[in-house]
Protein backbone atom coordinates (compact mmCIF):
# COMPACT_ATOMS: atom_id res chain seq x y z
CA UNK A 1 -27.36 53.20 67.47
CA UNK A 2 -29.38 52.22 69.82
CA UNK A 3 -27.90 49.30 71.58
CA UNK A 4 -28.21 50.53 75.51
CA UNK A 5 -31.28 53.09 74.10
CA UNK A 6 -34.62 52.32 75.61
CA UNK A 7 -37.53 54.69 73.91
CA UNK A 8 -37.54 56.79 71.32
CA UNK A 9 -37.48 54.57 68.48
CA UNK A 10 -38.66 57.24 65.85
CA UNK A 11 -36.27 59.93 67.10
CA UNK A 12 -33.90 57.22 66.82
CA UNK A 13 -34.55 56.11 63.22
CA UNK A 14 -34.69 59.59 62.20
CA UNK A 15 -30.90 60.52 63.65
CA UNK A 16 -29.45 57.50 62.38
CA UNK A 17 -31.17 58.88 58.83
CA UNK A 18 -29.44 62.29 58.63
CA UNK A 19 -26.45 61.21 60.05
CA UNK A 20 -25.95 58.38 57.43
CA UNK A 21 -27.13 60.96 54.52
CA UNK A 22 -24.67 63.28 55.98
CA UNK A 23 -27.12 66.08 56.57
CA UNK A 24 -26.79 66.30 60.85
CA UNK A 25 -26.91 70.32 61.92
CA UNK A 26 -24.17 72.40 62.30
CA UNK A 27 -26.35 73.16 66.18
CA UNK A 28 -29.27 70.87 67.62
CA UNK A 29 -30.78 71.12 70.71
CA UNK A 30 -31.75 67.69 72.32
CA UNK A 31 -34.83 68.41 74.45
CA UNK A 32 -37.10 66.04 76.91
CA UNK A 33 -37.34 65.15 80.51
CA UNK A 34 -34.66 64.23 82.54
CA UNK A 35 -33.37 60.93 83.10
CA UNK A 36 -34.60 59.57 79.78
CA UNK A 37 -31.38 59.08 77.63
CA UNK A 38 -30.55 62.36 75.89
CA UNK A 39 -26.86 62.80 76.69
CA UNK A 40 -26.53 58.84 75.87
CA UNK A 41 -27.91 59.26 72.39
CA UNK A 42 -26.12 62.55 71.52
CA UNK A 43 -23.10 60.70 72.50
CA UNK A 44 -23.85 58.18 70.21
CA UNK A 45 -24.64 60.38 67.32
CA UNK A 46 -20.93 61.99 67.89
CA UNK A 47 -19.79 57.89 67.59
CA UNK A 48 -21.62 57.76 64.56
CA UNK A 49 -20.38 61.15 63.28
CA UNK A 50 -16.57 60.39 64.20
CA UNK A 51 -16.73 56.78 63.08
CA UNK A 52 -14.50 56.11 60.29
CA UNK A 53 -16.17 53.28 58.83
CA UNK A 54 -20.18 54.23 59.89
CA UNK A 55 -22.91 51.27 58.60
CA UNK A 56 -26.16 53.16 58.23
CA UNK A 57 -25.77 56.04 60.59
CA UNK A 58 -24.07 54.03 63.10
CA UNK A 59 -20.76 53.70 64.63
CA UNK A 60 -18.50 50.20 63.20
CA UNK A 61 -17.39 50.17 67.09
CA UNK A 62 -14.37 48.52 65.75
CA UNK A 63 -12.56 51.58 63.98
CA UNK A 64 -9.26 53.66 65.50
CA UNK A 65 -12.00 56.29 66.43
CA UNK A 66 -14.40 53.83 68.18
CA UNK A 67 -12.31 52.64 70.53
CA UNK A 68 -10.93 56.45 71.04
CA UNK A 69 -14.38 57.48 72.08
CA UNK A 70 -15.20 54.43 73.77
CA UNK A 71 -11.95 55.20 76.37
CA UNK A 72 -13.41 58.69 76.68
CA UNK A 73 -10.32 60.24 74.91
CA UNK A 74 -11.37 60.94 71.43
CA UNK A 75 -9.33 64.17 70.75
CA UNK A 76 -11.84 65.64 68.68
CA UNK A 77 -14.92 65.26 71.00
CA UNK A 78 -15.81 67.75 73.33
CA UNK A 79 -17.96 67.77 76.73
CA UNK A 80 -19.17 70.97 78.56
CA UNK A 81 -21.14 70.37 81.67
CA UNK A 82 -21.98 72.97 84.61
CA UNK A 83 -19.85 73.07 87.03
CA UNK A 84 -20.74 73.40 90.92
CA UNK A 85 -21.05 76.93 92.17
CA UNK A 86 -21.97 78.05 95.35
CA UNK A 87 -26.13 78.33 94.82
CA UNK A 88 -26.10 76.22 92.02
CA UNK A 89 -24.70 74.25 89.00
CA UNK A 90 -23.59 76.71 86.25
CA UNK A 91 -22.01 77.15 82.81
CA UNK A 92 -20.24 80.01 82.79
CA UNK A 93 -18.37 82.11 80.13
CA UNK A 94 -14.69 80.96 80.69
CA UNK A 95 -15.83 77.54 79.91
CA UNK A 96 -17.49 78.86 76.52
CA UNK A 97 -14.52 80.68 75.67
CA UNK A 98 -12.43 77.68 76.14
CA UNK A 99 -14.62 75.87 73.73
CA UNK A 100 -13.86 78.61 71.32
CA UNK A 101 -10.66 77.98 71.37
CA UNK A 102 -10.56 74.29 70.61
CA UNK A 103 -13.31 74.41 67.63
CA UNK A 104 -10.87 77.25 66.30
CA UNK A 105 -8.25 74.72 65.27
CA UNK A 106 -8.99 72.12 62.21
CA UNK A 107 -9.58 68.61 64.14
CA UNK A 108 -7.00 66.31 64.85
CA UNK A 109 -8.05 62.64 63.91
CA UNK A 110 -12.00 63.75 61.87
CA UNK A 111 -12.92 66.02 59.46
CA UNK A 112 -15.20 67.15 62.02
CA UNK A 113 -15.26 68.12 65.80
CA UNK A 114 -18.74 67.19 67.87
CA UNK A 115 -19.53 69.58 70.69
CA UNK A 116 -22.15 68.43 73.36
CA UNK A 117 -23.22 70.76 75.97
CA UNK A 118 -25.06 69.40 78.48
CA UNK A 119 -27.49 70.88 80.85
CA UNK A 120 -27.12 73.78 78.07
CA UNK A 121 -30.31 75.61 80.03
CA UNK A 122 -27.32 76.32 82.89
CA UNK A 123 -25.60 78.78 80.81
CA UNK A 124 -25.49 82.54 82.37
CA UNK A 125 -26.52 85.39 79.68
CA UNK A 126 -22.76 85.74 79.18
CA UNK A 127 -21.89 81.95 78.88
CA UNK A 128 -25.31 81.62 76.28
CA UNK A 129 -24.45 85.22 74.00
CA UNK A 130 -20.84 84.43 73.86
CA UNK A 131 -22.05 80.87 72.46
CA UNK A 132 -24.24 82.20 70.32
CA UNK A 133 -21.52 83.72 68.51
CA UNK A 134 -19.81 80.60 67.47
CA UNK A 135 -23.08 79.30 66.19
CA UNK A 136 -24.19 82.39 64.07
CA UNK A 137 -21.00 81.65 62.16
CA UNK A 138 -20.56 77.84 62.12
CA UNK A 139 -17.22 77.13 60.44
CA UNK A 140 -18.52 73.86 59.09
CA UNK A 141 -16.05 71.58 60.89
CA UNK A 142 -17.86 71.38 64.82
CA UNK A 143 -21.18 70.37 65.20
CA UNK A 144 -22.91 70.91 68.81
CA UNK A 145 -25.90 69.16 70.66
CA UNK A 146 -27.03 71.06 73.33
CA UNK A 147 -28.86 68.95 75.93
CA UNK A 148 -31.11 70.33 77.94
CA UNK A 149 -34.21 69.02 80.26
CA UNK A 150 -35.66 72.88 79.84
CA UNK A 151 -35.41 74.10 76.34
CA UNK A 152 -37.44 77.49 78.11
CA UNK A 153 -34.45 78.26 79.79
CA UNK A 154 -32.43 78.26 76.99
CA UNK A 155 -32.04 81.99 75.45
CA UNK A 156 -34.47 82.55 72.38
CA UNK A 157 -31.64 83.71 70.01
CA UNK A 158 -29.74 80.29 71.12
CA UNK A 159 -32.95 78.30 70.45
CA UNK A 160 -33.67 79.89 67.07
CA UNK A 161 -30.19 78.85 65.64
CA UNK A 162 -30.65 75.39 66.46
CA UNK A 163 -33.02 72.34 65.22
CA UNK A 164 -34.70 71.36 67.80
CA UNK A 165 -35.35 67.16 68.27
CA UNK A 166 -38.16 66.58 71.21
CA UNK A 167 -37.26 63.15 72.89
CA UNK A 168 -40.38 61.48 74.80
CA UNK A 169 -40.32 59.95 78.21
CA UNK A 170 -39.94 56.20 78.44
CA UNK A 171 -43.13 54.02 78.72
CA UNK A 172 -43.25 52.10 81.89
CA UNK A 173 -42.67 48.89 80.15
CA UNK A 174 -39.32 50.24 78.36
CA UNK A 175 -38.26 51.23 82.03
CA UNK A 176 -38.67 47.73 83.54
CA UNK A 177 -37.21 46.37 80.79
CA UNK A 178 -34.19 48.46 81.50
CA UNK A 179 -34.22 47.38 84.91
CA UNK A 180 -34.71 43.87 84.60
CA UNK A 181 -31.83 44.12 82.28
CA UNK A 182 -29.75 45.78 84.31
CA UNK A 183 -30.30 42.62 87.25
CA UNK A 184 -33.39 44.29 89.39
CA UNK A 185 -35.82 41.73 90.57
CA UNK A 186 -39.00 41.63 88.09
CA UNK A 187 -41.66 43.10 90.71
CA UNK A 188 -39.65 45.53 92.19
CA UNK A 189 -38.39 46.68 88.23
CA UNK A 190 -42.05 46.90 87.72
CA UNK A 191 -43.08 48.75 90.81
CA UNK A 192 -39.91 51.34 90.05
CA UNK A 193 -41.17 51.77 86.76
CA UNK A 194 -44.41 52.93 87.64
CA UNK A 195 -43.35 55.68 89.70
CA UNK A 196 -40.24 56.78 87.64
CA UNK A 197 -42.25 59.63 85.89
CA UNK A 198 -41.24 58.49 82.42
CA UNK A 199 -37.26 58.90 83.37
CA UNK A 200 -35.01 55.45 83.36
CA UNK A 201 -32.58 58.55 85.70
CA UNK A 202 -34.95 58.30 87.76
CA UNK A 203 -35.68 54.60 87.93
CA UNK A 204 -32.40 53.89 88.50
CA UNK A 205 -31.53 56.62 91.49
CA UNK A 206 -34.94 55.24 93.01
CA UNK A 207 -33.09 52.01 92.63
CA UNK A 208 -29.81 52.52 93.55
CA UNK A 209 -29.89 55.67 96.23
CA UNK A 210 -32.90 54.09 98.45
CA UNK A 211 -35.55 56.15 97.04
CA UNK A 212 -37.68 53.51 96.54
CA UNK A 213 -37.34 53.14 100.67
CA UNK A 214 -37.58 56.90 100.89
CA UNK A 215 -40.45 56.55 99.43
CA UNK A 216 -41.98 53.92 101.91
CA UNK A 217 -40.68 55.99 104.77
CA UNK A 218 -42.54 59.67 103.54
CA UNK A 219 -46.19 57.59 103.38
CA UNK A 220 -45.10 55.56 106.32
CA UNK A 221 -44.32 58.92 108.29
CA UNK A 222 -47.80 60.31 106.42
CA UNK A 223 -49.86 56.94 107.67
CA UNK A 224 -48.94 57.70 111.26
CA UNK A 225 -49.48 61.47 111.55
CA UNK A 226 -53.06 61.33 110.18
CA UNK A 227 -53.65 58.02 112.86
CA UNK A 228 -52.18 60.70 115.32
CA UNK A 229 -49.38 58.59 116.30
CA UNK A 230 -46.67 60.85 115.73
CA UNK A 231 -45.52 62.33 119.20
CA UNK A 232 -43.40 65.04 120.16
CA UNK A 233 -40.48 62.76 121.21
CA UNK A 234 -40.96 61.05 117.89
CA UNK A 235 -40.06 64.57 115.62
CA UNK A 236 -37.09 64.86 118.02
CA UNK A 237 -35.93 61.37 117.32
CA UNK A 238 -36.32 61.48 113.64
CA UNK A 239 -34.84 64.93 113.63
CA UNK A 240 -31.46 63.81 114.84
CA UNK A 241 -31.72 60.59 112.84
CA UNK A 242 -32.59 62.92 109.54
CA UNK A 243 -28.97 65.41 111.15
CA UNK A 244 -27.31 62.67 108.95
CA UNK A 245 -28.55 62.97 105.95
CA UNK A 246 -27.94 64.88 103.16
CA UNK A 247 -29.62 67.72 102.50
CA UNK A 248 -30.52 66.49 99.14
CA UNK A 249 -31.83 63.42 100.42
CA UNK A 250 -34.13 64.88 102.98
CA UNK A 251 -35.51 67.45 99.77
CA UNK A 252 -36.20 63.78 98.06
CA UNK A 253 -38.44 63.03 101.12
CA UNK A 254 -40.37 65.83 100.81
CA UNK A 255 -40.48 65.37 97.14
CA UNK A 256 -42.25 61.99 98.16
CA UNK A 257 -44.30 63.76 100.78
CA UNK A 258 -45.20 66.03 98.31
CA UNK A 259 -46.60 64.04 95.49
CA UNK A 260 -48.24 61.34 98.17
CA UNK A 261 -50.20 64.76 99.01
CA UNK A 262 -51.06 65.36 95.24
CA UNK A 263 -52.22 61.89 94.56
CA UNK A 264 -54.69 62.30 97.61
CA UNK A 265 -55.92 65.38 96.62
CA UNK A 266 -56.82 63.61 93.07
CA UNK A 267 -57.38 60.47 93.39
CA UNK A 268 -60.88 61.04 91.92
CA UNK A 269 -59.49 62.84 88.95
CA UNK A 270 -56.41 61.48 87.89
CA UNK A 271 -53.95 59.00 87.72
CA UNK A 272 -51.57 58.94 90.73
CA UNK A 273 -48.10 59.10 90.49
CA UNK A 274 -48.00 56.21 93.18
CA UNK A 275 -50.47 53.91 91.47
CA UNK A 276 -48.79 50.81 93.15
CA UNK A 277 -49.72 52.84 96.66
CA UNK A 278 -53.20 53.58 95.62
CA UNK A 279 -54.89 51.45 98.34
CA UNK A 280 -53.20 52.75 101.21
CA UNK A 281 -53.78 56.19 99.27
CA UNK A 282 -57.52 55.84 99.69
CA UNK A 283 -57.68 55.39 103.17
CA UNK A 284 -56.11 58.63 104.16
CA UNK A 285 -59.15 60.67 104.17
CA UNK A 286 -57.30 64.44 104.65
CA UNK A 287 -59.31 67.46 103.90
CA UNK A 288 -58.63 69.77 100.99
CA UNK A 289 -58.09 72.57 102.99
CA UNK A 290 -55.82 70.58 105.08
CA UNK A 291 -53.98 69.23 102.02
CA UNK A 292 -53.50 73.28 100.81
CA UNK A 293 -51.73 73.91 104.32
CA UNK A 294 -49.14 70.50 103.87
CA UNK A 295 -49.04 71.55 100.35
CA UNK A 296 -47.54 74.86 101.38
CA UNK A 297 -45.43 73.51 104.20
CA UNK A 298 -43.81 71.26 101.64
CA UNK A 299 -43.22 74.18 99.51
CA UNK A 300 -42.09 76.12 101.84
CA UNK A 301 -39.37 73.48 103.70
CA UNK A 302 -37.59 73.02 99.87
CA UNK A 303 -37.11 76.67 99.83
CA UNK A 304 -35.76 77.42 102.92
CA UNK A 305 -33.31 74.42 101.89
CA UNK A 306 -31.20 76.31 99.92
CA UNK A 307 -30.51 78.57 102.90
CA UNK A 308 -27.58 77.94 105.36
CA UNK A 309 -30.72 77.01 108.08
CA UNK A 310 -29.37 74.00 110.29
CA UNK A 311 -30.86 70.87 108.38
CA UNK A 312 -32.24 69.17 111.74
CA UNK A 313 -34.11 72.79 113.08
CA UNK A 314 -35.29 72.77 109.20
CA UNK A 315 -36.48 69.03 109.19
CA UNK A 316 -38.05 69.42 113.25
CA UNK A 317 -40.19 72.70 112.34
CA UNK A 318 -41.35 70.74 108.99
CA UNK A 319 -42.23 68.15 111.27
CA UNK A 320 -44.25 70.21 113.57
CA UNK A 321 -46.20 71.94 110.86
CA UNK A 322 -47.49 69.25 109.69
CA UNK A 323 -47.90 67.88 112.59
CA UNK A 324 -50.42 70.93 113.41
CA UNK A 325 -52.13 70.44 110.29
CA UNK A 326 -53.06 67.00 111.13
CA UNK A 327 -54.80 67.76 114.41
């Protein structure tokens, strides 16, 4: 275990230990930030569990069940993730009940089945009580991770029939090192890194998805509204240019906008998220009571875009707020 696993490396040892003494929970919940390698390590304790020939609480890779669960067919492996609704991702029941039904037959190739539900904090009340059933009277033969970025949000009777395993976010060194790894350009790996929150997820979306230009862009756009160069005909332009988007992208630029903000508002007291950016941080010299209005404008802009509002009126009147703010 462990091969493509950055962090961790107690949590890591300890799995490999109970899966090797055969003493891995009928239920465990796999909690810790997102983006830092949960779903690939339960998936590797089910390799493990499956394997038919495991060397110290790892998977032989070699084995008729290796290469089953390497091809993503391994009959007696199970995934449940939300599916797309239209506010937001969800588990629901049907998808619980369906589970049911295949841990009620014996397994087909192991002597156990391994169940992993991920984002297991998405379950409705029905979806989580109708689950909790099947754990209150574990037949012995399906274990199930559930892997979840907000253990909170799980329901307390779910949490209190599970072991619970706290993963840690990933130093900034085990991040580059994932990067670098993974081809990214040494500086750039280690500028990622630093502003990854902890999450390799994360590094890699800022990598791969332009965040790390996003990012550029929402201190850019900041730069030029406190020098007052931001016109009119400027919020226009970037409004139709931002009409292209995603929705989900421009929420990312506020994101950026929004911690760029924080780091200002600290830079005394804390360590800023954008520690590469800290020089350019200091010489935006924005008011805390100005900062509180942005703050709230920010705030305000990612609510309003989960409405049906047009995305370009949304990102224009954003825009102009801040705009205001900055006079």
């Amino acid at each position: 275990m462990g091969g493509q696993i950055f962090g961790n490396a107690a949590r890591i040892v300890q799995l490999k230990k109970i899966i090797a003494e055969d003493k891995f929970p009928h239920a465990v919940i796999f909690s810790g930030a997102a983006g830092i390698g949960k779903r690939l390590i339960a998936q590797t304790c089910a390799a493990a569990i499956l394997c038919e020939n495991p060397n110290s609480g790892e998977a032989c890779g070699v084995c008729e069940s290796c290469k089953l669960m390497a091809a993503g067919s391994h009959p007696d492996f199970l995934v449940v993730e939300p599916e797309e609704s239209k506010s937001a991702p969800v588990i629901k029941i049907a998808q619980i009940r369906a589970l049911q039904t295949e841990t009620a037959i014996q397994p087909m190739r192991s002597e156990r089945r391994v169940v992993i539900i991920d984002g297991a904090e998405l379950m409705n009340n029905a979806a989580a009580n109708c689950l909790l059933k099947t754990l209150e009277e574990p037949t012995g033969q399906s274990l199930f991770i559930l892997v979840t970025a907000n253990r909170a949000g799980l329901l307390m009777t779910v949490r209190s029939r599970c072991v619970t395993v706290n993963f840690e976010k990933l130093s900034a060194a085990e991040i580059k090192t994932a990067l670098v790894n993974r081809g990214v350009e040494s500086s750039r790996a280690e500028t990622i890194s630093l502003i990854a929150e902890g999450s390799l997820g994360r590094a890699l979306r800022l990598e791969n998805s332009g965040g790390y230009e996003l990012r550029e862009s929402a201190l850019d756009f900041i730069e030029k509204l406190c020098a007052k160069k931001v016109t009119v005909e400027d919020i226009f332009s970037r409004g139709a240019e931002i009409d292209k988007w995603s929705r989900e992208k421009f929420g990312e630029f506020v994101g950026y906008v929004q911690k760029i903000l924080r780091d200002v508002y600290m830079l005394d007291a804390a360590e800023p998220f954008n520690a590469d950016l800290k020089a350019r941080l200091e010489k935006l010299k924005i008011p805390a009571e100005t900062l509180y209005e942005l703050f709230d404008a920010g705030t305000e802009i990612q609510r309003r875009l989960r409405s049906n509002a047009a995305l370009r009126l949304l990102v224009e009147s954003y825009f102009f707020r801040l705009k205001l703010a900055l006079i």
